[in-house]
C-alpha atoms as a PDB file:
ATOM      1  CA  UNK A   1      -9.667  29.060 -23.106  1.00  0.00           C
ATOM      2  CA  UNK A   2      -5.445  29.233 -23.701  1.00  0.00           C
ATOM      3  CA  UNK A   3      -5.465  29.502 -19.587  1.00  0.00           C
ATOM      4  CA  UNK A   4      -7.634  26.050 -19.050  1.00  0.00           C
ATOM      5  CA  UNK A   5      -5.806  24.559 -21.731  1.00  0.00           C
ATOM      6  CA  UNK A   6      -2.455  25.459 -20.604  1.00  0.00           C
ATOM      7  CA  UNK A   7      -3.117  24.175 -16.955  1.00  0.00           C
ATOM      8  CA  UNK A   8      -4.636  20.806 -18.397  1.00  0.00           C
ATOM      9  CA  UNK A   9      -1.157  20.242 -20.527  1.00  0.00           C
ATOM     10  CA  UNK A  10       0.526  21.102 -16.975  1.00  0.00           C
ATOM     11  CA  UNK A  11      -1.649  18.650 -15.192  1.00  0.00           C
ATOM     12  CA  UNK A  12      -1.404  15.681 -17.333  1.00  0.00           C
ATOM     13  CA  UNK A  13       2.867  16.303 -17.584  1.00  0.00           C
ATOM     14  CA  UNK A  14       2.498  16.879 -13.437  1.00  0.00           C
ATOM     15  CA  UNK A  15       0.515  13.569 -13.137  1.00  0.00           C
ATOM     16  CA  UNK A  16       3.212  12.005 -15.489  1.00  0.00           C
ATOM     17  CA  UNK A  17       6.335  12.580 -14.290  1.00  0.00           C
ATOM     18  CA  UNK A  18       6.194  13.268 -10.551  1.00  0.00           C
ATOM     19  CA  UNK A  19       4.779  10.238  -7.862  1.00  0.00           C
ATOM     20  CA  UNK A  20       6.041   9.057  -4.615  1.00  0.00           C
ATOM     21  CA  UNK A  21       6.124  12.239  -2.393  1.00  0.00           C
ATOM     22  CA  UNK A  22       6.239  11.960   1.363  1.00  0.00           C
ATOM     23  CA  UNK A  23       3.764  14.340   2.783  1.00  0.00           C
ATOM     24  CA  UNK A  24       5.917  17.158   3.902  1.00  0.00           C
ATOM     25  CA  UNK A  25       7.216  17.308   0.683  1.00  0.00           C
ATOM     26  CA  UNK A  26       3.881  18.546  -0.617  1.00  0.00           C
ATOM     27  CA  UNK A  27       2.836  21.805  -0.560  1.00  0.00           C
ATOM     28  CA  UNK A  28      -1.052  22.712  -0.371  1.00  0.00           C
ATOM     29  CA  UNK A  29      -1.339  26.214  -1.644  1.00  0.00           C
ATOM     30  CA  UNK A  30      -4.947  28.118  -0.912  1.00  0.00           C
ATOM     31  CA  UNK A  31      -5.645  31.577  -1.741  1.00  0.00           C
ATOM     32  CA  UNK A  32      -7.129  33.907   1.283  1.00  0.00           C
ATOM     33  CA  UNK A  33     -10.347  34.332  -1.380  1.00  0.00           C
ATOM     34  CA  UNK A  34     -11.666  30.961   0.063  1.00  0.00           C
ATOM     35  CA  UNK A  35     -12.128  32.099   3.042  1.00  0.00           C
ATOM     36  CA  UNK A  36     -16.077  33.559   3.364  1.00  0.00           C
ATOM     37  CA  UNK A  37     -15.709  37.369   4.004  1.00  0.00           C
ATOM     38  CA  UNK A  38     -19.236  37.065   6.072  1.00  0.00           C
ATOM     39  CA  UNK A  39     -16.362  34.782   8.557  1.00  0.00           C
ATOM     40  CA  UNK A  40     -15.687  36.462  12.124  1.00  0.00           C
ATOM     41  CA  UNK A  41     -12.598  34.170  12.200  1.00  0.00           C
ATOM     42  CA  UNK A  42     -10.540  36.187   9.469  1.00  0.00           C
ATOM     43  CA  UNK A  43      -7.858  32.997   8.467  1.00  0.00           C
ATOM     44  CA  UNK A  44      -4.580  35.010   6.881  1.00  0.00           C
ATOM     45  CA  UNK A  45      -1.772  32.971   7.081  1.00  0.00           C
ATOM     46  CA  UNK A  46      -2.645  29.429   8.102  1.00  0.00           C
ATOM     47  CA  UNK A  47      -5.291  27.074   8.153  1.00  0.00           C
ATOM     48  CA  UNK A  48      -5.231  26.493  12.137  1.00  0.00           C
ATOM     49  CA  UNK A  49      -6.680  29.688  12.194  1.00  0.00           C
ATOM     50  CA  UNK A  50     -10.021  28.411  10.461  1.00  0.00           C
ATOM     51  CA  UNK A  51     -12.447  27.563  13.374  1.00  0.00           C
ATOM     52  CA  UNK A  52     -13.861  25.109  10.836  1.00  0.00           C
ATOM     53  CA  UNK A  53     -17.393  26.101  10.910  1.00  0.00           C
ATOM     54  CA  UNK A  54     -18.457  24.878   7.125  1.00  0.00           C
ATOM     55  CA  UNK A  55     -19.238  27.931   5.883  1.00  0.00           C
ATOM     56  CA  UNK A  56     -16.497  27.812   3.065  1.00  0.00           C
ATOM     57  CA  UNK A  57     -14.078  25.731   1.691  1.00  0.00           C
ATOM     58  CA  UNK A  58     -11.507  25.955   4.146  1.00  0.00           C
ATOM     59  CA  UNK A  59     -12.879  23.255   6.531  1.00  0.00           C
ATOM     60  CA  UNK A  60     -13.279  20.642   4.704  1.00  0.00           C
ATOM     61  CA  UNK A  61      -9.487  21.629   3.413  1.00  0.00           C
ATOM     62  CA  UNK A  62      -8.445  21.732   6.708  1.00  0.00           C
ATOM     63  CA  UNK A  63      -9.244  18.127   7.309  1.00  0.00           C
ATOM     64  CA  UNK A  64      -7.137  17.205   4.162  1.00  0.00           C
ATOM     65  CA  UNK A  65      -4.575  18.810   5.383  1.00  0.00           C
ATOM     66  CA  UNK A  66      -4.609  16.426   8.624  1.00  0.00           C
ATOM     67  CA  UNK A  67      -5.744  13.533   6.784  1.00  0.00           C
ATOM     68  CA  UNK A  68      -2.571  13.242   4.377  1.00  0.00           C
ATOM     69  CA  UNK A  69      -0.006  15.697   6.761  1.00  0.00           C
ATOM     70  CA  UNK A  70       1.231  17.625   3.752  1.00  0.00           C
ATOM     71  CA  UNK A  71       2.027  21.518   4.379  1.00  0.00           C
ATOM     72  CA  UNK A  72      -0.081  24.215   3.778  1.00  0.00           C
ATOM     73  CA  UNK A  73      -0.679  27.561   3.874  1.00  0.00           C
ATOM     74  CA  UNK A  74      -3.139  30.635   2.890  1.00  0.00           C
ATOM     75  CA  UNK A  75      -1.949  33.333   0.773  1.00  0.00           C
ATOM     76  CA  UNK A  76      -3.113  36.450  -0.902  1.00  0.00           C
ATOM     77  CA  UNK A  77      -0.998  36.784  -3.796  1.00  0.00           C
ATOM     78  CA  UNK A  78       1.558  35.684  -5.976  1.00  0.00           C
ATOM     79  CA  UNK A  79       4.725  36.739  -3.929  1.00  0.00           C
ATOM     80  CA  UNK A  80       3.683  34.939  -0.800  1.00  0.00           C
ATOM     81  CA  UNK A  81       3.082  31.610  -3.024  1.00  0.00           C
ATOM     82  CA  UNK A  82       6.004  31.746  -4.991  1.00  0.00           C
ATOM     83  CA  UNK A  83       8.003  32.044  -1.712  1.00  0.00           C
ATOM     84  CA  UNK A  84       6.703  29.088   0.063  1.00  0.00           C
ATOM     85  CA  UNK A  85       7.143  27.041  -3.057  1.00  0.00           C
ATOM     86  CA  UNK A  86      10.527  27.974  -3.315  1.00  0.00           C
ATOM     87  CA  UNK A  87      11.235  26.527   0.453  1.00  0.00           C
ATOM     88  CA  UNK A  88      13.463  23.224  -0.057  1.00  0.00           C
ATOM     89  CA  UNK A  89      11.968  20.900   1.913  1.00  0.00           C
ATOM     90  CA  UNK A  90       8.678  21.441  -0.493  1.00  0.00           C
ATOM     91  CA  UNK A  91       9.295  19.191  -3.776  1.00  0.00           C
ATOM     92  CA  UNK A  92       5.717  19.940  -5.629  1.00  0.00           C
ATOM     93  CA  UNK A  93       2.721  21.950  -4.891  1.00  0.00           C
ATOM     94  CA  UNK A  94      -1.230  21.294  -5.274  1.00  0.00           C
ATOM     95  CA  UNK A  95      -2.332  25.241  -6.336  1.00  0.00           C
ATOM     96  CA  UNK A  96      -5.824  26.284  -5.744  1.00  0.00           C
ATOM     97  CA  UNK A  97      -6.418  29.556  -7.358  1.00  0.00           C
ATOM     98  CA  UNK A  98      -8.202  31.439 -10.637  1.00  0.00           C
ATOM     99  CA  UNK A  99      -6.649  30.346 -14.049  1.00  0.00           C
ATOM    100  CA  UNK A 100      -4.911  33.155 -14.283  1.00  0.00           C
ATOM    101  CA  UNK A 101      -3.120  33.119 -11.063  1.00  0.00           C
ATOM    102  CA  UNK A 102      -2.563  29.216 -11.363  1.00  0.00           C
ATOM    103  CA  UNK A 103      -0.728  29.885 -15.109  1.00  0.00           C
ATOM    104  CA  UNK A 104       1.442  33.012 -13.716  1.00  0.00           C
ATOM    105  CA  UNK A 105       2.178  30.685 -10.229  1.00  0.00           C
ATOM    106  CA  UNK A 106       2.964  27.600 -12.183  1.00  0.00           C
ATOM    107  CA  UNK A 107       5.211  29.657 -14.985  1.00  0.00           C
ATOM    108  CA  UNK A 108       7.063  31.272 -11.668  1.00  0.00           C
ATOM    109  CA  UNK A 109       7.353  28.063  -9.804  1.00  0.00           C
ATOM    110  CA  UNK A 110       9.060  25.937 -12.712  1.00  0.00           C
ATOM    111  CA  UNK A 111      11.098  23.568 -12.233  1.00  0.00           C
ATOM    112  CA  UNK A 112       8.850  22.168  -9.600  1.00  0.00           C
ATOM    113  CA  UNK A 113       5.711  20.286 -10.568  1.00  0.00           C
ATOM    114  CA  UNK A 114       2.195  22.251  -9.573  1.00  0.00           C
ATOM    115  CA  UNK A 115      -0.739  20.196 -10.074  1.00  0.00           C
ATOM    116  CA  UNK A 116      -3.408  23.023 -10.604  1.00  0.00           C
ATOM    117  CA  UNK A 117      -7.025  22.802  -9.291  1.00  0.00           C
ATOM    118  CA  UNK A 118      -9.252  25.770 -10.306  1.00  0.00           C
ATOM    119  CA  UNK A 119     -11.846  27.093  -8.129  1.00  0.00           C
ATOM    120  CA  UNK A 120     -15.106  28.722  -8.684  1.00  0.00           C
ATOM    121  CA  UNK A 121     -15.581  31.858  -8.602  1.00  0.00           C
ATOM    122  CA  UNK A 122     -20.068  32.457  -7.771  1.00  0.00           C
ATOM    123  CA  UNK A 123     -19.522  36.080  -6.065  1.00  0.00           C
ATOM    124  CA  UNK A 124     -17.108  37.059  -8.876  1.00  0.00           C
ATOM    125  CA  UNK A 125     -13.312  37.377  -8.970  1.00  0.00           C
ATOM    126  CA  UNK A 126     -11.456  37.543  -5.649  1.00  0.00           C
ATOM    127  CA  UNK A 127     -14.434  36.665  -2.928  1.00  0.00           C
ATOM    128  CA  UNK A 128     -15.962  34.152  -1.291  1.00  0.00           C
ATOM    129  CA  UNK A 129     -14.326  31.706  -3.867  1.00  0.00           C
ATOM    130  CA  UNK A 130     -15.173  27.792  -3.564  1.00  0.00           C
ATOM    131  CA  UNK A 131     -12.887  24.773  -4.397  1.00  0.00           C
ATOM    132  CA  UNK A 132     -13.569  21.310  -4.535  1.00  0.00           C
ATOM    133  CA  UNK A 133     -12.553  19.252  -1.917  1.00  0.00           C
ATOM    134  CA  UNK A 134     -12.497  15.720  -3.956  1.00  0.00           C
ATOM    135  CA  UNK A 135     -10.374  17.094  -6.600  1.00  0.00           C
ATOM    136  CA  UNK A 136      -8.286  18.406  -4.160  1.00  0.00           C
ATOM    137  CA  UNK A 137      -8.088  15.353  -2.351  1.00  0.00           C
ATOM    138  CA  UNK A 138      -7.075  13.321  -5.717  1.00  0.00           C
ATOM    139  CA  UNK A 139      -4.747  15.942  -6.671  1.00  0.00           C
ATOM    140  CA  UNK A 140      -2.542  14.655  -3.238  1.00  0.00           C
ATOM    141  CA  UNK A 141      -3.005  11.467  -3.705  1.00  0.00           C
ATOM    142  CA  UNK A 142      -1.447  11.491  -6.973  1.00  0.00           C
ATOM    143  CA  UNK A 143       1.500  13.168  -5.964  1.00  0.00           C
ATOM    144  CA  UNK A 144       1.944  11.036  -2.565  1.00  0.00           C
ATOM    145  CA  UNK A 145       4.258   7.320  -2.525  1.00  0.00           C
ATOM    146  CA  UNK A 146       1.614   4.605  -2.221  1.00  0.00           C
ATOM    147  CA  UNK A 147       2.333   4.066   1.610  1.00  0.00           C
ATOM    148  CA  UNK A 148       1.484   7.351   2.272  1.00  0.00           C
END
């Protein structure tokens, strides 16, 4: 409850304060857990290594990535995310993650603004996780200049 309520405050203040992004400036940050462990393409580090098949997530967040050109990347943990965020050329960050990772991820990445998108979790903690495209999606938009 503190976790979904914390990242809602974050959210609304994100939304708020930060606009007008070109899309390299914005980071798209997607844990490894999205990617379907039943996969033969194992996707690590980056999404060009997703073959796109539509099994999980990762496709359809592929194409997001090409439709707006913002940066992303695939990480397992909380080290590898807080060092991409921390590259300069990246001015805020769309996280996808669990609550708790989102609240520890946006706490480390502070000053920068992290809109945070929770995904679902229907094969427990850690595998086979889901996230929504759309909100995804909207959570870019937001953060992109109109012309964009």
């Amino acid at each position: 409850m503190f976790w979904s309520g914390f990242i809602n405050l974050n959210n609304r203040l994100t939304r708020w304060r930060v606009s007008g992004m070109a899309p390299g400036q914005v980071l798209l940050l997607l844990p490894r857990c999205l990617h379907k462990d039943t996969c033969r393409q194992n996707v690590m580090l980056s999404l060009d290594e997703c073959q796109r098949c539509g099994k999980c997530s990762l496709a359809a967040l592929s194409q997001l990535r090409d439709d707006f050109g913002v940066v992303a990347c695939v990480v397992g943990g909380g080290r590898q995310a807080l060092a991409h965020t921390r590259r300069k050329e990246i001015k805020a960050v769309v996280a996808v993650a669990c609550e708790k990772e989102l609240v520890h991820g946006i706490l480390a990445a502070f000053p920068k603004p992290v809109l945070a998108i929770t995904n679902t979790t229907p094969e427990g903690p850690c595998r086979n996780t889901l996230a929504d495209p759309q909100k995804v999606a909207e959570a870019i938009r937001e953060l992109l200049s109109p012309a964009s």
